[in-house]
N, C-alpha and C. Protein backbone atom coordinates (compact mmCIF):
# COMPACT_ATOMS: atom_id res chain seq x y z
N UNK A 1 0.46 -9.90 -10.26
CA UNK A 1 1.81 -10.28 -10.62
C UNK A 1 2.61 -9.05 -11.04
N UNK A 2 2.10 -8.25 -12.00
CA UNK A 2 2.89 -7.08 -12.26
C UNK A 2 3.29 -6.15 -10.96
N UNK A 3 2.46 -6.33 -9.79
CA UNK A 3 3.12 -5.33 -8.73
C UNK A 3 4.15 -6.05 -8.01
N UNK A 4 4.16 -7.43 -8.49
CA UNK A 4 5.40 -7.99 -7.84
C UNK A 4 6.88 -7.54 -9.11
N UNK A 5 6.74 -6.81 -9.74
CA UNK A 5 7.80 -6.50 -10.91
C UNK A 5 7.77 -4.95 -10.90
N UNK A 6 7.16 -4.12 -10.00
CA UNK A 6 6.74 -2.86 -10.49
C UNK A 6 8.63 -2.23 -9.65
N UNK A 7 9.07 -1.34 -10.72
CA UNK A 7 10.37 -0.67 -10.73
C UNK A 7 10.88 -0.31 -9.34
N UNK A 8 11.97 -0.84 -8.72
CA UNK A 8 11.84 -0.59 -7.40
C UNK A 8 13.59 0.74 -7.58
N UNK A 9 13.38 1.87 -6.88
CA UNK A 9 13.69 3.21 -7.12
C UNK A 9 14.16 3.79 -8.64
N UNK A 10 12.79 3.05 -9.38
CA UNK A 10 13.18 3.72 -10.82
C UNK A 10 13.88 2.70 -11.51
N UNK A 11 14.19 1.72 -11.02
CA UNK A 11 15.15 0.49 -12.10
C UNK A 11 14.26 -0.40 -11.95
N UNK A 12 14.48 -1.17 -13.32
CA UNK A 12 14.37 -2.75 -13.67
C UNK A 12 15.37 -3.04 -14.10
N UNK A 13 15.56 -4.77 -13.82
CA UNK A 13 16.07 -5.85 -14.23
C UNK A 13 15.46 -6.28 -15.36
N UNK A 14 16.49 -6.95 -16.15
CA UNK A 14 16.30 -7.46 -17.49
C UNK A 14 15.53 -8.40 -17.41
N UNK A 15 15.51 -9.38 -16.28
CA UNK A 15 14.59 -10.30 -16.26
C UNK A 15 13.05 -9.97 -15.79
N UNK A 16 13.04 -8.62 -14.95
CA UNK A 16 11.87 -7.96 -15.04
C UNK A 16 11.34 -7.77 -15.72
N UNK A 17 11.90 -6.78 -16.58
CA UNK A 17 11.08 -5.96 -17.60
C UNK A 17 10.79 -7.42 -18.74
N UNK A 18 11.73 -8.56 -19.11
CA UNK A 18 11.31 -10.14 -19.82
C UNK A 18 9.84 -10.20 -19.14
N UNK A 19 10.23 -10.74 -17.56
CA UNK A 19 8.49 -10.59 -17.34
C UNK A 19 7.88 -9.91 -17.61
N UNK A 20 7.55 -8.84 -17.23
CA UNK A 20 6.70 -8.05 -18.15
C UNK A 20 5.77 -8.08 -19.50
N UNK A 21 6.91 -8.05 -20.27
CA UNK A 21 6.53 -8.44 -21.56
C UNK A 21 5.74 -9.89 -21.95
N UNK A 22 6.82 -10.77 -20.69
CA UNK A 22 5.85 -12.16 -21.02
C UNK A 22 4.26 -11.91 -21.04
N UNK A 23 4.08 -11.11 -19.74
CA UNK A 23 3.00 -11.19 -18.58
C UNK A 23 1.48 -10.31 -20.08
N UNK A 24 2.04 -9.43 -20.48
CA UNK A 24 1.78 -8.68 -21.82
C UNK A 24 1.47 -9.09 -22.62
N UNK A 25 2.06 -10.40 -23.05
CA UNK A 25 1.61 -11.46 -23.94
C UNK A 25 0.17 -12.37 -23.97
N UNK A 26 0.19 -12.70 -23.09
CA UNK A 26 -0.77 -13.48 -21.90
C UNK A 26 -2.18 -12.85 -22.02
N UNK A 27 -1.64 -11.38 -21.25
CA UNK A 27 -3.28 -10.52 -21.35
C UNK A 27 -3.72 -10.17 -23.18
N UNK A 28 -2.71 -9.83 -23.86
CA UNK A 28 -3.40 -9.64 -25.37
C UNK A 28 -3.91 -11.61 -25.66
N UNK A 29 -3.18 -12.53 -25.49
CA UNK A 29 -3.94 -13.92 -25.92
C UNK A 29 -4.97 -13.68 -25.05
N UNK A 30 -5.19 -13.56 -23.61
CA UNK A 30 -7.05 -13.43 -22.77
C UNK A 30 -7.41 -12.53 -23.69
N UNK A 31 -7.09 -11.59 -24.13
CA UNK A 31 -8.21 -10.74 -24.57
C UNK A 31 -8.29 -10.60 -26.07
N UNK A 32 -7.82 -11.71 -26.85
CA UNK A 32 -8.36 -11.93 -27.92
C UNK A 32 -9.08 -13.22 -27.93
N UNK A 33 -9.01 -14.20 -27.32
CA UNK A 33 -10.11 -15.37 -26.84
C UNK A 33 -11.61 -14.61 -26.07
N UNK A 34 -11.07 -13.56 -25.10
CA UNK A 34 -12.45 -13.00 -24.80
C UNK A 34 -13.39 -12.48 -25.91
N UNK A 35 -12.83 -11.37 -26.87
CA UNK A 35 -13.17 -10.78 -27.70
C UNK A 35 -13.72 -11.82 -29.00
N UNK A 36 -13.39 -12.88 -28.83
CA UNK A 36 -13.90 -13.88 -29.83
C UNK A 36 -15.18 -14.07 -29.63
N UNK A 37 -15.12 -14.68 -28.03
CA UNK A 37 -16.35 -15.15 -27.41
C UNK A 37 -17.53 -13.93 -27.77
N UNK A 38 -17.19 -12.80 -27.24
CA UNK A 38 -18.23 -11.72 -27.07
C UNK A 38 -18.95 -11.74 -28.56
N UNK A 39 -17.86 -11.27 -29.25
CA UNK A 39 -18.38 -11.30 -30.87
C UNK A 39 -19.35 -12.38 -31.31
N UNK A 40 -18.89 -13.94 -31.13
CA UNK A 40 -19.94 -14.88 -31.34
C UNK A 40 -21.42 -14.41 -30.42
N UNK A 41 -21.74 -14.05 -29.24
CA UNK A 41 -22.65 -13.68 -28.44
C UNK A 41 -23.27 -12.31 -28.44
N UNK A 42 -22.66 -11.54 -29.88
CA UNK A 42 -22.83 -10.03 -30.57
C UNK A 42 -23.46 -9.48 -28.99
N UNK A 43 -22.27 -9.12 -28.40
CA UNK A 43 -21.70 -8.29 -27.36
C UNK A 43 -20.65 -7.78 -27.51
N UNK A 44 -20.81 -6.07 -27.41
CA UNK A 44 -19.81 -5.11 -27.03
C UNK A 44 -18.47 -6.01 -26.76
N UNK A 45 -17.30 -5.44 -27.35
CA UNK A 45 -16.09 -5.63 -27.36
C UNK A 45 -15.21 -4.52 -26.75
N UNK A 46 -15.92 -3.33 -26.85
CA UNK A 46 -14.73 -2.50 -26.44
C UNK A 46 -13.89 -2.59 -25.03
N UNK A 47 -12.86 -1.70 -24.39
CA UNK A 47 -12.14 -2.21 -22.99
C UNK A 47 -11.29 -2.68 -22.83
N UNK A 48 -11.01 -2.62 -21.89
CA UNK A 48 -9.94 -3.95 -21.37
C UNK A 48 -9.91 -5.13 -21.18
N UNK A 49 -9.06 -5.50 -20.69
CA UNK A 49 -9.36 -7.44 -20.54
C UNK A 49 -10.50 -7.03 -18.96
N UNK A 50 -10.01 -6.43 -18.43
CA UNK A 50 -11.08 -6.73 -17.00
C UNK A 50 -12.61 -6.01 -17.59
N UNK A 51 -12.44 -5.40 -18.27
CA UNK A 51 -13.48 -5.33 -18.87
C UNK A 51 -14.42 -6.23 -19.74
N UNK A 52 -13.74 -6.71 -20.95
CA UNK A 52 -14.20 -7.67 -21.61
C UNK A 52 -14.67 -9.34 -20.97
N UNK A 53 -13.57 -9.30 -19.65
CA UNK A 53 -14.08 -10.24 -19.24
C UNK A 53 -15.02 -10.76 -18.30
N UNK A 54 -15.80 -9.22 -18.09
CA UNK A 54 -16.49 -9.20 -16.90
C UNK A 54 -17.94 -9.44 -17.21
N UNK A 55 -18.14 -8.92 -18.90
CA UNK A 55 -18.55 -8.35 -19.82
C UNK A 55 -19.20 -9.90 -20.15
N UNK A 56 -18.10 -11.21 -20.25
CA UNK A 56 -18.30 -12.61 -20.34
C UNK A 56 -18.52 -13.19 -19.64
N UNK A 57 -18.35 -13.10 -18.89
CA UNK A 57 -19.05 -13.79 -17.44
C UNK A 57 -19.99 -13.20 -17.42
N UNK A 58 -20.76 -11.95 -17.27
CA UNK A 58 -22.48 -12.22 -17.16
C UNK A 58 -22.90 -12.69 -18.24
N UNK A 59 -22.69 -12.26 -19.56
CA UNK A 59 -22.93 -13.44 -20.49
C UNK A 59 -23.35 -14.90 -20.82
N UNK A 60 -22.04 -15.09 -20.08
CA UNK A 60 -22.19 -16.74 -19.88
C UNK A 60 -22.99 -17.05 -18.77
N UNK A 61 -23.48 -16.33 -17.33
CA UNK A 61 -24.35 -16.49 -16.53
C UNK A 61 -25.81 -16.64 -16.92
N UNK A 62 -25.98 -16.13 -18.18
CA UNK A 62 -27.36 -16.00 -19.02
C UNK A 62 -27.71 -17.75 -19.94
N UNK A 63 -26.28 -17.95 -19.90
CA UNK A 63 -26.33 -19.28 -20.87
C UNK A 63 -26.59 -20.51 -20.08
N UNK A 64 -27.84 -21.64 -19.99
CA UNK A 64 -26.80 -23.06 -19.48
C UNK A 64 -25.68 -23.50 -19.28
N UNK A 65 -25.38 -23.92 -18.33
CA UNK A 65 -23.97 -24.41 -18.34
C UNK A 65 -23.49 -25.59 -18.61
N UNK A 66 -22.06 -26.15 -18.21
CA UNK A 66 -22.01 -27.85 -18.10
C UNK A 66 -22.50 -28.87 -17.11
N UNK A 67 -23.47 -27.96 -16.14
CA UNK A 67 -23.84 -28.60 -14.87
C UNK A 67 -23.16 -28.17 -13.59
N UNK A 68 -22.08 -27.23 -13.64
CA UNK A 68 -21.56 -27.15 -12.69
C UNK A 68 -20.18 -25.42 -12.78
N UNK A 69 -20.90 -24.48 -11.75
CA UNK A 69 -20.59 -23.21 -11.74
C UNK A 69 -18.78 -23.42 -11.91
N UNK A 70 -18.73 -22.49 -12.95
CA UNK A 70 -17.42 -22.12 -13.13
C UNK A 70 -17.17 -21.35 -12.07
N UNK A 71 -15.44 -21.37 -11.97
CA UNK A 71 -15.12 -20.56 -10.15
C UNK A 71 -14.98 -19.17 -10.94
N UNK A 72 -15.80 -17.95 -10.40
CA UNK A 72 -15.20 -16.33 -10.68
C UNK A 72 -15.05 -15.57 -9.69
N UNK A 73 -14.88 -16.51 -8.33
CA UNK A 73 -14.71 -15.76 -7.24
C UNK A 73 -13.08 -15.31 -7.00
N UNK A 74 -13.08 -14.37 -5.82
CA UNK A 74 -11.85 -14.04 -5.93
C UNK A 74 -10.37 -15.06 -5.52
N UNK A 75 -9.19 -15.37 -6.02
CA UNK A 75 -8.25 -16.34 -5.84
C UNK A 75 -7.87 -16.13 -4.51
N UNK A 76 -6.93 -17.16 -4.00
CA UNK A 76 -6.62 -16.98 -2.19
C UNK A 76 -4.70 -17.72 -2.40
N UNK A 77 -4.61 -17.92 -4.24
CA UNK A 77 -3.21 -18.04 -4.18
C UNK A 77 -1.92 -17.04 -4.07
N UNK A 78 -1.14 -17.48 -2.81
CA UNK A 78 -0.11 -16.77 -2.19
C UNK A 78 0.60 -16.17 -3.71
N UNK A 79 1.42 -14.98 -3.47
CA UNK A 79 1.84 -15.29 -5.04
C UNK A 79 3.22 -14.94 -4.26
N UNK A 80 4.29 -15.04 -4.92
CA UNK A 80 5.95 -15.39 -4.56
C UNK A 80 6.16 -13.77 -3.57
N UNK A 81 7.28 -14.22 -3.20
CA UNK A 81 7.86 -12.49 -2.32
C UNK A 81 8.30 -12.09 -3.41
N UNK A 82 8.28 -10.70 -3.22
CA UNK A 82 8.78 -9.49 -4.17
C UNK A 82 10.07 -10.16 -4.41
N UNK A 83 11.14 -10.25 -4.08
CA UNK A 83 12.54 -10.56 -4.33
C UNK A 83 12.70 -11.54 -5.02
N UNK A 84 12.07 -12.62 -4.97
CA UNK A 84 12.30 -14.30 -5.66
C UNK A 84 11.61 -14.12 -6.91
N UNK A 85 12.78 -13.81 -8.15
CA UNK A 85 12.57 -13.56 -9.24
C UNK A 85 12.56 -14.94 -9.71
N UNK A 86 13.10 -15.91 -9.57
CA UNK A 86 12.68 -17.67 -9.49
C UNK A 86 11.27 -17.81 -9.39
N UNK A 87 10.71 -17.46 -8.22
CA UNK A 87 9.71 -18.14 -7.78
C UNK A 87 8.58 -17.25 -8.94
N UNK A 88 8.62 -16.08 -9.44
CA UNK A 88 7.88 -14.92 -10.04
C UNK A 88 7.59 -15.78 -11.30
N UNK A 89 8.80 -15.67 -11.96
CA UNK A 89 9.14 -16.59 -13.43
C UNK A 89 8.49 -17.49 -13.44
N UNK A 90 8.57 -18.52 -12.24
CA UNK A 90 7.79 -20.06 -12.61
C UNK A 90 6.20 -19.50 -12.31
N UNK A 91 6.12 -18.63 -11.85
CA UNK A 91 4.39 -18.18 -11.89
C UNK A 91 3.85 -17.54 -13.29
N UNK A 92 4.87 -16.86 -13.56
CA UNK A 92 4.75 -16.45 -15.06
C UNK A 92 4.52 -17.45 -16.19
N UNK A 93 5.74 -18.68 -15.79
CA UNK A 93 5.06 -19.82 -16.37
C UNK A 93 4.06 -20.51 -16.84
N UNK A 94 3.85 -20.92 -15.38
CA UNK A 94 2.02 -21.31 -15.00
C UNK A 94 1.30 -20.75 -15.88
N UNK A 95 0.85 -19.29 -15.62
CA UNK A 95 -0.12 -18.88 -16.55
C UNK A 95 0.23 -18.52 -17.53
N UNK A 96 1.06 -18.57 -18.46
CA UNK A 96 1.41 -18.87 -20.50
C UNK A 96 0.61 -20.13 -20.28
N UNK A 97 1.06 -21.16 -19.34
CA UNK A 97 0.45 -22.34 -19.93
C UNK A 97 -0.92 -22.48 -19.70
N UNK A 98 -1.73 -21.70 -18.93
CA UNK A 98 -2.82 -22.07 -18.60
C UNK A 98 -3.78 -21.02 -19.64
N UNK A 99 -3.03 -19.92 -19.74
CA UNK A 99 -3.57 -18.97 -20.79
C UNK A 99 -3.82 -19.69 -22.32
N UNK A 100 -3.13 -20.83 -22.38
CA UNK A 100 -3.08 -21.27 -24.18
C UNK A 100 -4.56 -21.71 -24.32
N UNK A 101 -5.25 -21.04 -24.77
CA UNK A 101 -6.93 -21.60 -24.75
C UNK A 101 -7.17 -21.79 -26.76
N UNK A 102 -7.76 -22.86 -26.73
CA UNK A 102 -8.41 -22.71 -28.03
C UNK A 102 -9.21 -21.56 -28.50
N UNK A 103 -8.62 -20.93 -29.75
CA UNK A 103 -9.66 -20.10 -30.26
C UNK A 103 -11.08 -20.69 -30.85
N UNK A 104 -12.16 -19.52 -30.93
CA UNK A 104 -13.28 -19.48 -31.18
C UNK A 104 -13.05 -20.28 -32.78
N UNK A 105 -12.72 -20.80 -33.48
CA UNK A 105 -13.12 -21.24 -34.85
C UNK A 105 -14.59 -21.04 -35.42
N UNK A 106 -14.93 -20.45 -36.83
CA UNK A 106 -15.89 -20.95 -37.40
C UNK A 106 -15.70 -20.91 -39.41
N UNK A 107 -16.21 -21.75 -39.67
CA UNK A 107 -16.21 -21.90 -41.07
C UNK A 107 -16.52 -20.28 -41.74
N UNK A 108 -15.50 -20.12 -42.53
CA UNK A 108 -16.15 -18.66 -43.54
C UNK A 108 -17.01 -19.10 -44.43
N UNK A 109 -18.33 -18.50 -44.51
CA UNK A 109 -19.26 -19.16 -45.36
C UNK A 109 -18.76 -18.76 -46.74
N UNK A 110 -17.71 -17.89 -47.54
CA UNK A 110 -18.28 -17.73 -48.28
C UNK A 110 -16.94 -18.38 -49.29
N UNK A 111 -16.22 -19.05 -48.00
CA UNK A 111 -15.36 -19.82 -48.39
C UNK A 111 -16.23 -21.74 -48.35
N UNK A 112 -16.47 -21.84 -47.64
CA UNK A 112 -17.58 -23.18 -47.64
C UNK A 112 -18.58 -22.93 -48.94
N UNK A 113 -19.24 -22.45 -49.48
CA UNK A 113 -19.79 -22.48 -50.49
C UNK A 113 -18.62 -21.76 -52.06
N UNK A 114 -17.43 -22.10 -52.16
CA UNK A 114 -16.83 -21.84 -53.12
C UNK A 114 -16.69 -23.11 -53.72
């Protein structure tokens, strides 16, 4: 998605560089849900999100599952033409909403025994 926003002869649009930032948002929420996970599974945190999350997936390949392989293969969705800042946005959309994942929760013990 970001190379569909990347500066075309040195300028952005305001609604670009908005995406952007949205898009920015998104990867720090993945990669503080990743970094949750790892930590519960006392695995290395350091990296990037393509790091951390690559990092979780063999992880989780080690674990049982729900019965049925999560998809980590590569996607085959078209993503908008460079120009259709419409069509970009509502993709930007999509994933805020699909990015909203529950965090890792756990009781502070040393708040449970106060």
């Amino acid at each position: 998605m970001c190379e569909l926003l990347r500066p075309k002869n040195g300028e952005q649009s305001e609604s670009e560089v908005r995406l952007l930032s949205r898009l920015d948002r998104v990867a720090e929420q993945l990669q503080h849900w990743t970094i949750q996970r790892l930590e519960r599974r006392h695995c290395p945190v350091e990296g990037n999100l393509a790091d951390t999350s690559k990092r979780l997936a063999e992880k989780l390949d080690e674990i049982p599952g729900p019965g049925f392989n999560l998809p980590r293969g590569i996607d085959d969705v078209k993503l908008p033409n460079v120009g259709d800042i419409d069509a970009i946005t509502e993709q930007v959309r999509r994933l805020e909403a699909t990015a909203k994942l529950p965090l890792a929760r756990m009781k502070d013990v040393a708040n449970v025994n106060a």
